[in-house]
N, C-alpha and C. Protein backbone atom coordinates (compact mmCIF):
# COMPACT_ATOMS: atom_id res chain seq x y z
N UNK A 1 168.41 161.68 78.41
CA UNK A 1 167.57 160.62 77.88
C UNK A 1 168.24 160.07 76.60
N UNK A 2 168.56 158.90 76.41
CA UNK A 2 168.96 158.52 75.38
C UNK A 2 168.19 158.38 73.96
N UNK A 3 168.99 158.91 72.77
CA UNK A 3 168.19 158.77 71.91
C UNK A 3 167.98 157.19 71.08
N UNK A 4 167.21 156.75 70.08
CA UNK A 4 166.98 155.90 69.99
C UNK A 4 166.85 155.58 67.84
N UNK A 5 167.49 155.15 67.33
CA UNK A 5 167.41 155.28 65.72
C UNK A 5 166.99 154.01 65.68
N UNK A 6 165.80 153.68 64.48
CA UNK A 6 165.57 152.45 63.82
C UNK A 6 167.07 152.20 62.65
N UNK A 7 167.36 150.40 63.22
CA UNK A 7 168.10 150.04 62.28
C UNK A 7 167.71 149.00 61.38
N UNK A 8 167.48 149.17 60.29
CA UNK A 8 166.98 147.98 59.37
C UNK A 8 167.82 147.00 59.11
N UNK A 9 167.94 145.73 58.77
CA UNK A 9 168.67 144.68 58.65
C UNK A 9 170.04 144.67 59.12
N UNK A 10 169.92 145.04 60.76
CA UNK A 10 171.04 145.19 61.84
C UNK A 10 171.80 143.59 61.29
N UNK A 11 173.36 143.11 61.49
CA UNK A 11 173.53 142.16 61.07
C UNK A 11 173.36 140.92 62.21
N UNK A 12 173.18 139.92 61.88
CA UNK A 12 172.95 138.42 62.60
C UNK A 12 174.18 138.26 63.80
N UNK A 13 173.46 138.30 65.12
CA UNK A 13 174.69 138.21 65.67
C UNK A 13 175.71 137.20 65.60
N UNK A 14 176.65 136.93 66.20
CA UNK A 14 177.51 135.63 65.68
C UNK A 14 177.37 134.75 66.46
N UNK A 15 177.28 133.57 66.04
CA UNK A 15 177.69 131.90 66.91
C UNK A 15 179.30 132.19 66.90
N UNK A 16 179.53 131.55 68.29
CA UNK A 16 180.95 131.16 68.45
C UNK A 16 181.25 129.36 67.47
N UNK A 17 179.93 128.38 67.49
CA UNK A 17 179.88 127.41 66.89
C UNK A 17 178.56 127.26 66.46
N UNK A 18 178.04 126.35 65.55
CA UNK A 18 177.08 126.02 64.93
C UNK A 18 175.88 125.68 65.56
N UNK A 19 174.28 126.03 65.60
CA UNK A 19 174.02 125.47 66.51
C UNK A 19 173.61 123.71 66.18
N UNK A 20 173.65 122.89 67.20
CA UNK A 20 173.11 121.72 67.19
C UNK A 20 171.84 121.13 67.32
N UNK A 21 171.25 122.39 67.24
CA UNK A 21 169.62 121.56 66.94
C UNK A 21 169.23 121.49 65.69
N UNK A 22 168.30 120.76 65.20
CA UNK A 22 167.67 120.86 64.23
C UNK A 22 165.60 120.57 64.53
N UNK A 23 165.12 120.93 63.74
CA UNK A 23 163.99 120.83 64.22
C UNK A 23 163.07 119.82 62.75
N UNK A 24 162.15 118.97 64.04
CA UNK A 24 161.27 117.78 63.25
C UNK A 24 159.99 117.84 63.24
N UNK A 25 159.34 118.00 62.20
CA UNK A 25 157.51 118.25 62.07
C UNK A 25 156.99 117.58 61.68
N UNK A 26 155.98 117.01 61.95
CA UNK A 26 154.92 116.15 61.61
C UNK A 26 154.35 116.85 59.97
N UNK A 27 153.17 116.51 59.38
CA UNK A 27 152.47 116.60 58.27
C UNK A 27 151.30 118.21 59.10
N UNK A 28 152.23 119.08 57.87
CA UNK A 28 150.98 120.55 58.32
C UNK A 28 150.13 120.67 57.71
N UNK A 29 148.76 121.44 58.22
CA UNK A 29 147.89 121.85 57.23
C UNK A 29 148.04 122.74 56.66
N UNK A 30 148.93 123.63 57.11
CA UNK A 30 148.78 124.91 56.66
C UNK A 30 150.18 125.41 56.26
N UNK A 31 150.31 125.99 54.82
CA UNK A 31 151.93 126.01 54.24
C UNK A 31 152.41 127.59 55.08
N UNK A 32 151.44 128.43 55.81
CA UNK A 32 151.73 129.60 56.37
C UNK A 32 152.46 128.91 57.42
N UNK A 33 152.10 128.01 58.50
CA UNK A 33 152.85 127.72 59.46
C UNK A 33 154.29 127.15 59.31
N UNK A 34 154.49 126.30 58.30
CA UNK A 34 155.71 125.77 57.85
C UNK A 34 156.61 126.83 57.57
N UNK A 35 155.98 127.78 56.73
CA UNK A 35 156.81 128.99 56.60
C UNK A 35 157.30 129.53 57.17
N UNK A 36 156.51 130.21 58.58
CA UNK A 36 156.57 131.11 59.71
C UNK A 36 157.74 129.91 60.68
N UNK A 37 157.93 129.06 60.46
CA UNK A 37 158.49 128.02 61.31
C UNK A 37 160.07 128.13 60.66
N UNK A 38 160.23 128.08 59.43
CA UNK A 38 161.45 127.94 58.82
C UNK A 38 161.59 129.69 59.12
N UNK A 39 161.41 130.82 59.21
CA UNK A 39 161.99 131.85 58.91
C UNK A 39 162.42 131.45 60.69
N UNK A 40 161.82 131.75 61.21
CA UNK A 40 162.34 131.43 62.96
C UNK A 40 163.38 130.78 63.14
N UNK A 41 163.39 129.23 62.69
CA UNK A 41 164.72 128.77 62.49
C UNK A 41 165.90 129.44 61.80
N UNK A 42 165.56 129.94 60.60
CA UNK A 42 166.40 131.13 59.67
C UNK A 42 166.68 132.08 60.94
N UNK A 43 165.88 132.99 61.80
CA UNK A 43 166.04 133.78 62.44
C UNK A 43 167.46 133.11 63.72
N UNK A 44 167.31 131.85 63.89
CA UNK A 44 167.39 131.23 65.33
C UNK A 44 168.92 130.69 65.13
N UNK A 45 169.93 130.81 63.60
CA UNK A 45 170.35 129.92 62.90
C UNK A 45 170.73 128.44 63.46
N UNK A 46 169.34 127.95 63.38
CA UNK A 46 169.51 126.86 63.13
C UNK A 46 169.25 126.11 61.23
N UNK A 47 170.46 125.24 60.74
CA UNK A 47 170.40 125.05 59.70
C UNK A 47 169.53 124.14 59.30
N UNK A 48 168.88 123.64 59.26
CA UNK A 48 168.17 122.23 58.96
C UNK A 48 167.09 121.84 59.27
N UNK A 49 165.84 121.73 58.80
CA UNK A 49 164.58 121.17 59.23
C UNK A 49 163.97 120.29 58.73
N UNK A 50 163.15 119.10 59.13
CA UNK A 50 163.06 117.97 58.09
C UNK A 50 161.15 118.28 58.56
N UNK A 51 160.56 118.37 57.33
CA UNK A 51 159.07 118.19 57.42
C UNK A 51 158.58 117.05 56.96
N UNK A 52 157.53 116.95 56.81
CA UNK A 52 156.81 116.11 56.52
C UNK A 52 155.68 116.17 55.96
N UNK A 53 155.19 115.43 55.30
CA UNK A 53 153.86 115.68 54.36
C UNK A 53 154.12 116.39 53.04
N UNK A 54 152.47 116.93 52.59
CA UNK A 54 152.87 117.69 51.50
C UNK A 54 153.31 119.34 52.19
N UNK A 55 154.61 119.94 51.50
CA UNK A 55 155.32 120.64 52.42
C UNK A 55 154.86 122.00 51.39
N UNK A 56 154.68 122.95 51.40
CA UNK A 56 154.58 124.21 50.77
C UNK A 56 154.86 125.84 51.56
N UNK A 57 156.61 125.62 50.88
CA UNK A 57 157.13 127.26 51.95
C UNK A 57 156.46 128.03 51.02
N UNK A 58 156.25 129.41 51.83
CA UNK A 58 155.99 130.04 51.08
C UNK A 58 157.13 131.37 51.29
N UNK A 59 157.86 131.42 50.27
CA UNK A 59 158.96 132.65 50.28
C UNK A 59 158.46 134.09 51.15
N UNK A 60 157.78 134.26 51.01
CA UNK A 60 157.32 135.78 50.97
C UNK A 60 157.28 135.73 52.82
N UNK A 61 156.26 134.48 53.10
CA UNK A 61 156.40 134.41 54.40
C UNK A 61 157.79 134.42 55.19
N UNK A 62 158.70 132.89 54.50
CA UNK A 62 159.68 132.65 54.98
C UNK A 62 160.77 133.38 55.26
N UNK A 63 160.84 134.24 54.19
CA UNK A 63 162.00 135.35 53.70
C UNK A 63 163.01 134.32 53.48
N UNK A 64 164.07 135.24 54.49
CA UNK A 64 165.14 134.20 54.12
C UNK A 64 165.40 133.45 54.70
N UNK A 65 164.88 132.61 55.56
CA UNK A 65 165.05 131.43 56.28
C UNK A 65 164.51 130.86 55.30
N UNK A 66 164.04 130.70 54.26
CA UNK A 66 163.80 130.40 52.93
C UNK A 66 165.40 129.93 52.05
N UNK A 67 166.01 130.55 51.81
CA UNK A 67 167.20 130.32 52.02
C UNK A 67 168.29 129.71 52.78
N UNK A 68 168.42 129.79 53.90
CA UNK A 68 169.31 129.64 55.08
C UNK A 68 169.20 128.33 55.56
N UNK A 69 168.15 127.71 55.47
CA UNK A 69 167.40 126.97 56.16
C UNK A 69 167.30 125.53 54.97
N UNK A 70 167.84 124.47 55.46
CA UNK A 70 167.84 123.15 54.78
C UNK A 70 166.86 122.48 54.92
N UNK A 71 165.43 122.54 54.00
CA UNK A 71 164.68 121.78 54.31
C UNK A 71 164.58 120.48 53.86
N UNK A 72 164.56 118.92 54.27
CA UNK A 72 164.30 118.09 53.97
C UNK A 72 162.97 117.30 53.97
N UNK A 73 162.38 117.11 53.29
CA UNK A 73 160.93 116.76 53.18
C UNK A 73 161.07 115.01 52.90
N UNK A 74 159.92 114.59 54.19
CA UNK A 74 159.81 113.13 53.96
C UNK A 74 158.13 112.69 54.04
N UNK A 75 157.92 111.73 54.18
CA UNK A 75 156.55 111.53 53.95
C UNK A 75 155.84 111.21 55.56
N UNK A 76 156.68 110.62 56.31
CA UNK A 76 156.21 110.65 57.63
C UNK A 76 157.15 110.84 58.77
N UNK A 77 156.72 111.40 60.02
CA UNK A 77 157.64 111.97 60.95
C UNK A 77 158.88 110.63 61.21
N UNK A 78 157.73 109.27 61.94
CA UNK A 78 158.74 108.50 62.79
C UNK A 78 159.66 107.76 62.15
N UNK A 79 159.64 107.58 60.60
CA UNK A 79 161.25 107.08 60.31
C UNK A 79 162.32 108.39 60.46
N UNK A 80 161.60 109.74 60.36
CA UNK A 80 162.62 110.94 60.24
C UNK A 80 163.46 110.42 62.30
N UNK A 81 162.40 110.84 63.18
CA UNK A 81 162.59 110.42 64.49
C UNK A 81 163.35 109.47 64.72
N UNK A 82 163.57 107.84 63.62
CA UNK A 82 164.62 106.86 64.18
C UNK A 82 165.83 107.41 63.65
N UNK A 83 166.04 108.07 62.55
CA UNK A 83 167.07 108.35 61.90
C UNK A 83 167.90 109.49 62.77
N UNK A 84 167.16 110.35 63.58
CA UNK A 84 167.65 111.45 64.22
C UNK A 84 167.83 110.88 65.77
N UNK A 85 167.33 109.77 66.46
CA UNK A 85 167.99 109.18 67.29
C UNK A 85 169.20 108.13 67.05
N UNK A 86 169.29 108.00 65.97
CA UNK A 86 170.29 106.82 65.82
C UNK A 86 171.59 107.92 65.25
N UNK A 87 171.34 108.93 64.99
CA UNK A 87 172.41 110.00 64.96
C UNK A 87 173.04 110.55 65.66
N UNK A 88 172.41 110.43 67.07
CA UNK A 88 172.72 110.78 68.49
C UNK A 88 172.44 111.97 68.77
N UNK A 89 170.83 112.83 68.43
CA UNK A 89 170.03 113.61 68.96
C UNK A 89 169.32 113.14 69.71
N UNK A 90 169.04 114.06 70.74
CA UNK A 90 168.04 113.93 71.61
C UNK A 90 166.72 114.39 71.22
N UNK A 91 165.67 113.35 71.48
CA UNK A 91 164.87 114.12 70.50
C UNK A 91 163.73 114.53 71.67
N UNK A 92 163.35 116.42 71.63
CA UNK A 92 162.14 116.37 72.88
C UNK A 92 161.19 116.98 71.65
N UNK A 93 160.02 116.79 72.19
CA UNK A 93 158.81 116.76 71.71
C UNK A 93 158.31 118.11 71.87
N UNK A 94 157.02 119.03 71.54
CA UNK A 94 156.54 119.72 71.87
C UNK A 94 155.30 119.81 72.17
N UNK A 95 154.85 119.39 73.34
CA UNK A 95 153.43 118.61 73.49
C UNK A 95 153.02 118.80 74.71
N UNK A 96 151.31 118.53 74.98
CA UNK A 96 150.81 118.79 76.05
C UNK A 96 150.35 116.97 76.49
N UNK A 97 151.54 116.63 77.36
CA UNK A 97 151.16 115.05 77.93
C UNK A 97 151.46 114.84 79.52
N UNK A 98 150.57 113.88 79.86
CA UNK A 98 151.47 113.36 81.07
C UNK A 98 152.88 113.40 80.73
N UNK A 99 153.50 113.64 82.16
CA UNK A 99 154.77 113.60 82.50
C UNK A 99 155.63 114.61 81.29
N UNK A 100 155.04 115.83 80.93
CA UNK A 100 155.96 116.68 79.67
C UNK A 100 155.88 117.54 80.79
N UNK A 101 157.16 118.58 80.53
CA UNK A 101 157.86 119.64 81.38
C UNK A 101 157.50 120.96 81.13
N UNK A 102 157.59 121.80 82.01
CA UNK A 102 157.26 122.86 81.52
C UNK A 102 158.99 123.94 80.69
N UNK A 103 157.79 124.44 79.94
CA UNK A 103 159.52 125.39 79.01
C UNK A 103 160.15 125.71 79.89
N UNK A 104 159.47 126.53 80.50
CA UNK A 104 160.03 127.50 82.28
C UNK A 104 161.21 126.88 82.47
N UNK A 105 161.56 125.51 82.75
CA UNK A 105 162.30 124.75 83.62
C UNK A 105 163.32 123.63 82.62
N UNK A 106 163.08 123.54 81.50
CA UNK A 106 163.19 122.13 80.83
C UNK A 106 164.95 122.82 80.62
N UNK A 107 165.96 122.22 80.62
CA UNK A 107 167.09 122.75 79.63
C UNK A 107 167.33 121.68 78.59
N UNK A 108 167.22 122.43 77.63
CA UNK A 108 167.27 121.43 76.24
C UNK A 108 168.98 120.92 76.03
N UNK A 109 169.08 119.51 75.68
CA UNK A 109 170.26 119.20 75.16
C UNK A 109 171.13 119.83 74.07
N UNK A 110 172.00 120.52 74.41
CA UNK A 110 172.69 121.55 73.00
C UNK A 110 172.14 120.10 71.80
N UNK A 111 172.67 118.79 71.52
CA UNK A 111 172.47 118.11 70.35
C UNK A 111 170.75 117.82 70.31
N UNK A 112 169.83 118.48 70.10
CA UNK A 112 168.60 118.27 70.27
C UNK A 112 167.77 118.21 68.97
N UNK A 113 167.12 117.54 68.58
CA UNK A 113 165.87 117.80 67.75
C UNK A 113 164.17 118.15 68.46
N UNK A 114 163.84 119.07 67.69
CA UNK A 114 162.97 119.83 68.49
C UNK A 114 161.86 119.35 67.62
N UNK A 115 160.53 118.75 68.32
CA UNK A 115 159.70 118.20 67.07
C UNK A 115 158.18 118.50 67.47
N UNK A 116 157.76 118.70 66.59
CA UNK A 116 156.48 119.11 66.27
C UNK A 116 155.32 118.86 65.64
N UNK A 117 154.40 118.62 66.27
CA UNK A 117 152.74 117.72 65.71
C UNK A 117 152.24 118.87 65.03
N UNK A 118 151.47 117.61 64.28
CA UNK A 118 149.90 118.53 63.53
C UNK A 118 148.98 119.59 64.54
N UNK A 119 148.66 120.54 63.28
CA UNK A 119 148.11 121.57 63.94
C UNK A 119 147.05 121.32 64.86
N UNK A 120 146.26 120.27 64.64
CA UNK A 120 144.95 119.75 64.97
C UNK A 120 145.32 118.47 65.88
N UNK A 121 146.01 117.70 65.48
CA UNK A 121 146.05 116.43 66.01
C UNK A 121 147.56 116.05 67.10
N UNK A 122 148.30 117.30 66.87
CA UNK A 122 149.69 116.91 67.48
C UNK A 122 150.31 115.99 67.24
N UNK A 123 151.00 115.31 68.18
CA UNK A 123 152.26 114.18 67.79
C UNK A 123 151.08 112.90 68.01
N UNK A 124 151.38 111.90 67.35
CA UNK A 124 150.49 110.45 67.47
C UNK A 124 151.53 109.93 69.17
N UNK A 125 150.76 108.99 69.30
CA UNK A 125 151.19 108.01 70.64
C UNK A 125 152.49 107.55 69.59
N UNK A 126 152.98 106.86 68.41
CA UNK A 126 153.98 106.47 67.82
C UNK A 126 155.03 107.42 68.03
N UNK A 127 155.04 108.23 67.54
CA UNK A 127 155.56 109.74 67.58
C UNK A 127 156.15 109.96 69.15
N UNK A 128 154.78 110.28 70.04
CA UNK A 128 155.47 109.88 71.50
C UNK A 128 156.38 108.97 72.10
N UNK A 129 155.96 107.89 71.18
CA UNK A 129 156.57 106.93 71.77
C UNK A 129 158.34 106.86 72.08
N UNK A 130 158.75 107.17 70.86
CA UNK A 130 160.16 107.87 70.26
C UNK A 130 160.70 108.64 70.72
N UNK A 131 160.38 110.08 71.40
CA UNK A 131 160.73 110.65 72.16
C UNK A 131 161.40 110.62 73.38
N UNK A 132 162.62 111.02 73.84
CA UNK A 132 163.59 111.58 75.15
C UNK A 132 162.54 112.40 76.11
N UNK A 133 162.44 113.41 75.63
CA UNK A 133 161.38 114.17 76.67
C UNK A 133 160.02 115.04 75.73
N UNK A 134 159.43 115.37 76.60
CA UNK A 134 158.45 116.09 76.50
C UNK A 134 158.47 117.62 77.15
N UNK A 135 158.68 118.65 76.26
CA UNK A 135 158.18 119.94 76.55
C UNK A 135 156.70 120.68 76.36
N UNK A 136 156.02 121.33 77.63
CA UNK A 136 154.94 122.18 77.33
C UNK A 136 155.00 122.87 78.02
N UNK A 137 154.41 124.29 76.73
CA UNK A 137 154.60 125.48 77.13
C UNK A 137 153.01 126.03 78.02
N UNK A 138 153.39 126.70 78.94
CA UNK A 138 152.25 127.37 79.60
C UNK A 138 151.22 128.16 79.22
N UNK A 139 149.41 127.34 78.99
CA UNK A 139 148.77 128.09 79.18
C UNK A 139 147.93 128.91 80.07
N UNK A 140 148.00 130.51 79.90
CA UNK A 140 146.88 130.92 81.28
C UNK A 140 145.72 131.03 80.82
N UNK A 141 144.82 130.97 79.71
CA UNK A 141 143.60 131.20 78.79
C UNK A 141 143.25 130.30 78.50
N UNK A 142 142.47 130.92 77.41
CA UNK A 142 142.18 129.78 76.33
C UNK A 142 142.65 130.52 75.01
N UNK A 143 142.67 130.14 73.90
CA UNK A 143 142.41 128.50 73.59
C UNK A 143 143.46 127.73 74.46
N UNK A 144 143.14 126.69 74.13
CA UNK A 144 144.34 125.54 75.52
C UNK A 144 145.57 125.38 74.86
N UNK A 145 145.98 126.03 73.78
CA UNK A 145 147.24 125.34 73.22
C UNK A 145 147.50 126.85 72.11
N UNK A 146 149.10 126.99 71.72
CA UNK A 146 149.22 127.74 71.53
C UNK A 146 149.29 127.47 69.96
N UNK A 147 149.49 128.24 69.03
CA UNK A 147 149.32 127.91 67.58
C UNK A 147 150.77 127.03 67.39
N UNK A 148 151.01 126.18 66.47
CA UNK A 148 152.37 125.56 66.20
C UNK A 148 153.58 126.44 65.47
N UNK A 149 153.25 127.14 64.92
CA UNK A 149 154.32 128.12 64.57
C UNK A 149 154.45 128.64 66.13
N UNK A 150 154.04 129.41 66.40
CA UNK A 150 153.83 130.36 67.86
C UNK A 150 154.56 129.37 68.64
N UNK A 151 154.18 128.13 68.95
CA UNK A 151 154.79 127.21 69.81
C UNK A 151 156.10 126.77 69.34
N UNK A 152 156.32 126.92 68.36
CA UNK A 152 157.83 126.56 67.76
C UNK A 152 158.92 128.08 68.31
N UNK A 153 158.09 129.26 67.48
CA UNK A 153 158.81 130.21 68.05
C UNK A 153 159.56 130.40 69.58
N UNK A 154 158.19 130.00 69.98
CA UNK A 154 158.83 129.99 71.92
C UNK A 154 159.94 128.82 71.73
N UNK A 155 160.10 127.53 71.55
CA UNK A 155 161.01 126.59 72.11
C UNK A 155 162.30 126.88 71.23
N UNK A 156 161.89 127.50 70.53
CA UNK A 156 163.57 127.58 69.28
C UNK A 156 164.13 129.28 70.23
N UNK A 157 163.33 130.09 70.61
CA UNK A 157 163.74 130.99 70.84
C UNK A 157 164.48 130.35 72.60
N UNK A 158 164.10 129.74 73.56
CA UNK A 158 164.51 129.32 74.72
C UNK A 158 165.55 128.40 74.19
N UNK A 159 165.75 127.81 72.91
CA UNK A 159 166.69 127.13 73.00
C UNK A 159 167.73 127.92 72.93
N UNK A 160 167.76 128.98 72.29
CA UNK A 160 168.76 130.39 71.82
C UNK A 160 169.09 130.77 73.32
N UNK A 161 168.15 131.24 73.74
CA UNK A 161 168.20 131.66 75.09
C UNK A 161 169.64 130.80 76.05
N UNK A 162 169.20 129.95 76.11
CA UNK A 162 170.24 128.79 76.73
C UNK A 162 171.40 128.73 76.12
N UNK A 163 171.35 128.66 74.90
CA UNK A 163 173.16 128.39 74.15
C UNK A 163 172.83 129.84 73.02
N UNK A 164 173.64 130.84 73.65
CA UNK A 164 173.39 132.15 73.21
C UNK A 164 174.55 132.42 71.60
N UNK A 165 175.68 131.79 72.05
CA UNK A 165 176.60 131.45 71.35
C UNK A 165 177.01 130.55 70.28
N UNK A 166 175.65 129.37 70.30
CA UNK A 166 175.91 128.36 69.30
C UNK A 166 175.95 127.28 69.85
């Protein structure tokens, strides 16, 4: 039977290259989710996240994706959205709409921006509008939708999944 040791701050595995996503959020209510969102990305290395609204990390949450992690703060999503299509990201959404895909199946564009609505209200029809595709993740319960950190975790982690290397 093999034995088994806890390792504490095992090191980050390596990218062969950088990854190419970056991820885009609407205005949060809550500075816990922003947090829990940037350490994931920290976790995911992806470098760069542009929020929106009034933005409040909170270190303790974030750790060091607190660090790692480039946040740019603007006041509303869809000029961030023209600026990141006219850069030549693809930008998919994370949303429950007609015609959005399920995670299961979707393969994300390595150059992708991964974007994300209010906790309450999700992405506006503007917001939609802008968008390449639409991803949603599967519910079997309730509540009908999964928390937005939680829902970020899943699509940043499937994006890893897919480009394991960077």
């Amino acid at each position: 039977m093999p034995r088994f040791e806890h390792l504490r701050h095992k090191p980050p595995t390596p990218l062969n290259q950088p990854r190419e996503a970056v991820v885009a959020i609407a205005p949060l209510r809550s500075g816990v989710n922003i947090s829990k969102i940037v350490r994931t990305a920290g976790c995911c290395g992806i470098t760069k996240l542009f929020a929106c609204g009034n933005v409040r990390i909170d270190p303790e949450v974030a750790r060091d994706g607190a660090d790692e992690v480039e946040v740019k703060i603007h006041r509303s999503l869809p000029p961030v959205l023209k600026e990141l299509k006219a850069a030549g990201y693809v930008l998919v959404g994370l949303e429950q709409t007609t015609n959005s895909q399920s995670l299961h199946a979707f393969s994300f564009p390595r150059r992708c921006a991964i974007v994300l609505g209010n906790e309450r209200a999700g992405l506006t029809q503007e917001e939609l509008d802008l968008l390449d595709a639409v991803v949603e993740i599967p519910v079997w319960g309730r509540p009908f939708a999964y928390n937005v950190a939680t829902a970020a975790d899943m699509a940043l982690y499937e994006y890893c999944r897919q480009y394991p290397a960077g």
